[in-house]
Protein backbone atom coordinates (compact mmCIF):
# COMPACT_ATOMS: atom_id res chain seq x y z
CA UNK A 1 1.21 22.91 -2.05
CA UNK A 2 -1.89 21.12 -0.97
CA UNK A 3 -4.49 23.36 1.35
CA UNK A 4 -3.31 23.93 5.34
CA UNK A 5 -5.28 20.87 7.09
CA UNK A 6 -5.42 20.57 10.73
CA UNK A 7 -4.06 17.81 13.26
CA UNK A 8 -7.59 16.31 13.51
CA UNK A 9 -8.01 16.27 9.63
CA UNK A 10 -4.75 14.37 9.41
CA UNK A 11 -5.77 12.15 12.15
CA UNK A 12 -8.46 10.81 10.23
CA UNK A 13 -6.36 8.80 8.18
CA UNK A 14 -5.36 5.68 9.22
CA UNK A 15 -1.70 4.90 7.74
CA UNK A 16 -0.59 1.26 8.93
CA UNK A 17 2.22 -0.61 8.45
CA UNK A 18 2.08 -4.02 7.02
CA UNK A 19 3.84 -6.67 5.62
CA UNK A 20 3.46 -7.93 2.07
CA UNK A 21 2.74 -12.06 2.07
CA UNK A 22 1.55 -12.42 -1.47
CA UNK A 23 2.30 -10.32 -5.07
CA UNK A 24 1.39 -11.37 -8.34
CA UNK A 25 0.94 -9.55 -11.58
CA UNK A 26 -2.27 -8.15 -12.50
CA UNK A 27 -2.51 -8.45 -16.56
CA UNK A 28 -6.05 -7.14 -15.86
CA UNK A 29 -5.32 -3.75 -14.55
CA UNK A 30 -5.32 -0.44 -17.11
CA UNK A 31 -1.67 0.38 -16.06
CA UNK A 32 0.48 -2.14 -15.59
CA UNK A 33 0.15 -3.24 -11.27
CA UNK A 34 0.30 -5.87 -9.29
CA UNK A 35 -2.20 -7.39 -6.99
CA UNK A 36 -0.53 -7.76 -3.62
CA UNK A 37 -1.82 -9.64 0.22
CA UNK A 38 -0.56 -7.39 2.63
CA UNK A 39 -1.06 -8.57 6.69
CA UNK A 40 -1.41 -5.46 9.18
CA UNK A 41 -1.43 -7.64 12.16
CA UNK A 42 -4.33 -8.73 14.09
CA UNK A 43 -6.64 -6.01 14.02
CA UNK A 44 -6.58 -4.91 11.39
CA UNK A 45 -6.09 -8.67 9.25
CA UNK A 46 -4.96 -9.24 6.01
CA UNK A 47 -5.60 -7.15 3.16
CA UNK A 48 -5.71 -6.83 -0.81
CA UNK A 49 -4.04 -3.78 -3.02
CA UNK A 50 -3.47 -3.26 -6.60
CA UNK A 51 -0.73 -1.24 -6.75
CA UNK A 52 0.79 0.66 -9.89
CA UNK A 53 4.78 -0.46 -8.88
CA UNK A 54 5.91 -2.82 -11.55
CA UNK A 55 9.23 -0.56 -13.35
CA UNK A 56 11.01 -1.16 -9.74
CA UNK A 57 9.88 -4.40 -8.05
CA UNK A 58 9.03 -7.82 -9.26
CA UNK A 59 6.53 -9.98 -7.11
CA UNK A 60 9.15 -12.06 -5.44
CA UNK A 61 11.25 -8.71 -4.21
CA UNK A 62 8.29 -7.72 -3.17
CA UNK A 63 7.37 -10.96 -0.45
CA UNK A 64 8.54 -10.17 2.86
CA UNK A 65 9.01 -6.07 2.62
CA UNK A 66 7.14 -3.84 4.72
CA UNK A 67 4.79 -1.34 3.29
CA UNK A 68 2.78 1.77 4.30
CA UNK A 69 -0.93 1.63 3.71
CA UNK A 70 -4.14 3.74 4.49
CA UNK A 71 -6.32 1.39 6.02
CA UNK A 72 -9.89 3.27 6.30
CA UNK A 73 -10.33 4.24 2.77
CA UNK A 74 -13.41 2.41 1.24
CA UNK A 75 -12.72 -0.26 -0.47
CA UNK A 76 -12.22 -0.25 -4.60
CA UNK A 77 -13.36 -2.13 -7.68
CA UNK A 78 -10.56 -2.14 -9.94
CA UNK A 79 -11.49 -4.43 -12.57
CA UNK A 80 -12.18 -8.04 -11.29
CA UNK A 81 -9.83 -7.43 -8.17
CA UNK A 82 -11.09 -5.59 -5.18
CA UNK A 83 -8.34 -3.68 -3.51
CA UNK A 84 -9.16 -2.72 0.04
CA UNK A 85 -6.24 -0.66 0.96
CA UNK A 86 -4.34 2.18 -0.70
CA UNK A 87 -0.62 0.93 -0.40
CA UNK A 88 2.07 4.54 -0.21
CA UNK A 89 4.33 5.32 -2.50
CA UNK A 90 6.28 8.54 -4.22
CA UNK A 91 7.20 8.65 -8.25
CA UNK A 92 10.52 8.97 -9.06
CA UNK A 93 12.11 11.29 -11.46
CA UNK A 94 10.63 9.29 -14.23
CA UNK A 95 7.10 9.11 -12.88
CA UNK A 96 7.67 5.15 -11.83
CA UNK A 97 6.36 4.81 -7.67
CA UNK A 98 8.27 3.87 -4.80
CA UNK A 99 7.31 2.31 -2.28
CA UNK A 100 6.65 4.21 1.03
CA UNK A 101 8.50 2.32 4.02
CA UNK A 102 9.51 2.09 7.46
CA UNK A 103 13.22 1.90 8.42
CA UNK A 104 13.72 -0.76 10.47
CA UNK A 105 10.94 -3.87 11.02
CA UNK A 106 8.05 -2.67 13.08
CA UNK A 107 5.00 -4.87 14.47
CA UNK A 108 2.69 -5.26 11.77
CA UNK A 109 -0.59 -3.00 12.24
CA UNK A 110 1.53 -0.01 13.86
CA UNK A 111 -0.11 2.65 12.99
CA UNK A 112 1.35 6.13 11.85
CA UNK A 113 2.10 8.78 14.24
């Protein structure tokens, strides 16, 4: 288990939800990934993530589905693609991620509460 944190620590990170408008592979990448667009709404805009998710989605399953992301990170240089946000996800029993995900459709840019 991860060290006790407190409600302002957690606070600090800003988990959005957004909708994914664009995936495509990204033969680039070290691991196998895809580059995605993801749009949290108008405050927050549109954003780009590389994301590690390719032994359960393809890019067109992935079009349209909403996805958890933390929003405030600094963006990252991962080869010639700068991802912005860090899209949420768990491994399975195999080690392949999951997406993280809302239930039911919520605005884009909701944030985490």
């Amino acid at each position: 288990m991860a060290e006790e944190i407190t409600y302002a620590d957690f606070d600090r990170v800003d988990i959005r939800v957004g909708t994914i408008v664009e995936a495509s592979p990204f033969p680039e990448a070290r691991k196998p990934a895809f580059k995605l667009v993801i749009d949290f709404g108008p405050d927050i805009g549109v954003k780009k993530s590389s994301a590690q998710i390719t032994m359960h989605y393809t890019p067109e399953r992935l079009i349209g589905r909403q996805v958890l992301g933390v929003v405030n990170f600094p963006p990252r240089q991962i080869g010639p693609f700068r991802s912005e946000v860090l899209t949420l996800g768990f491994a399975d029993e195999n080690g392949a991620i999951v997406l993280a995900a809302v239930e039911q459709p919520v605005p884009n840019g909701q944030k985490m509460m």
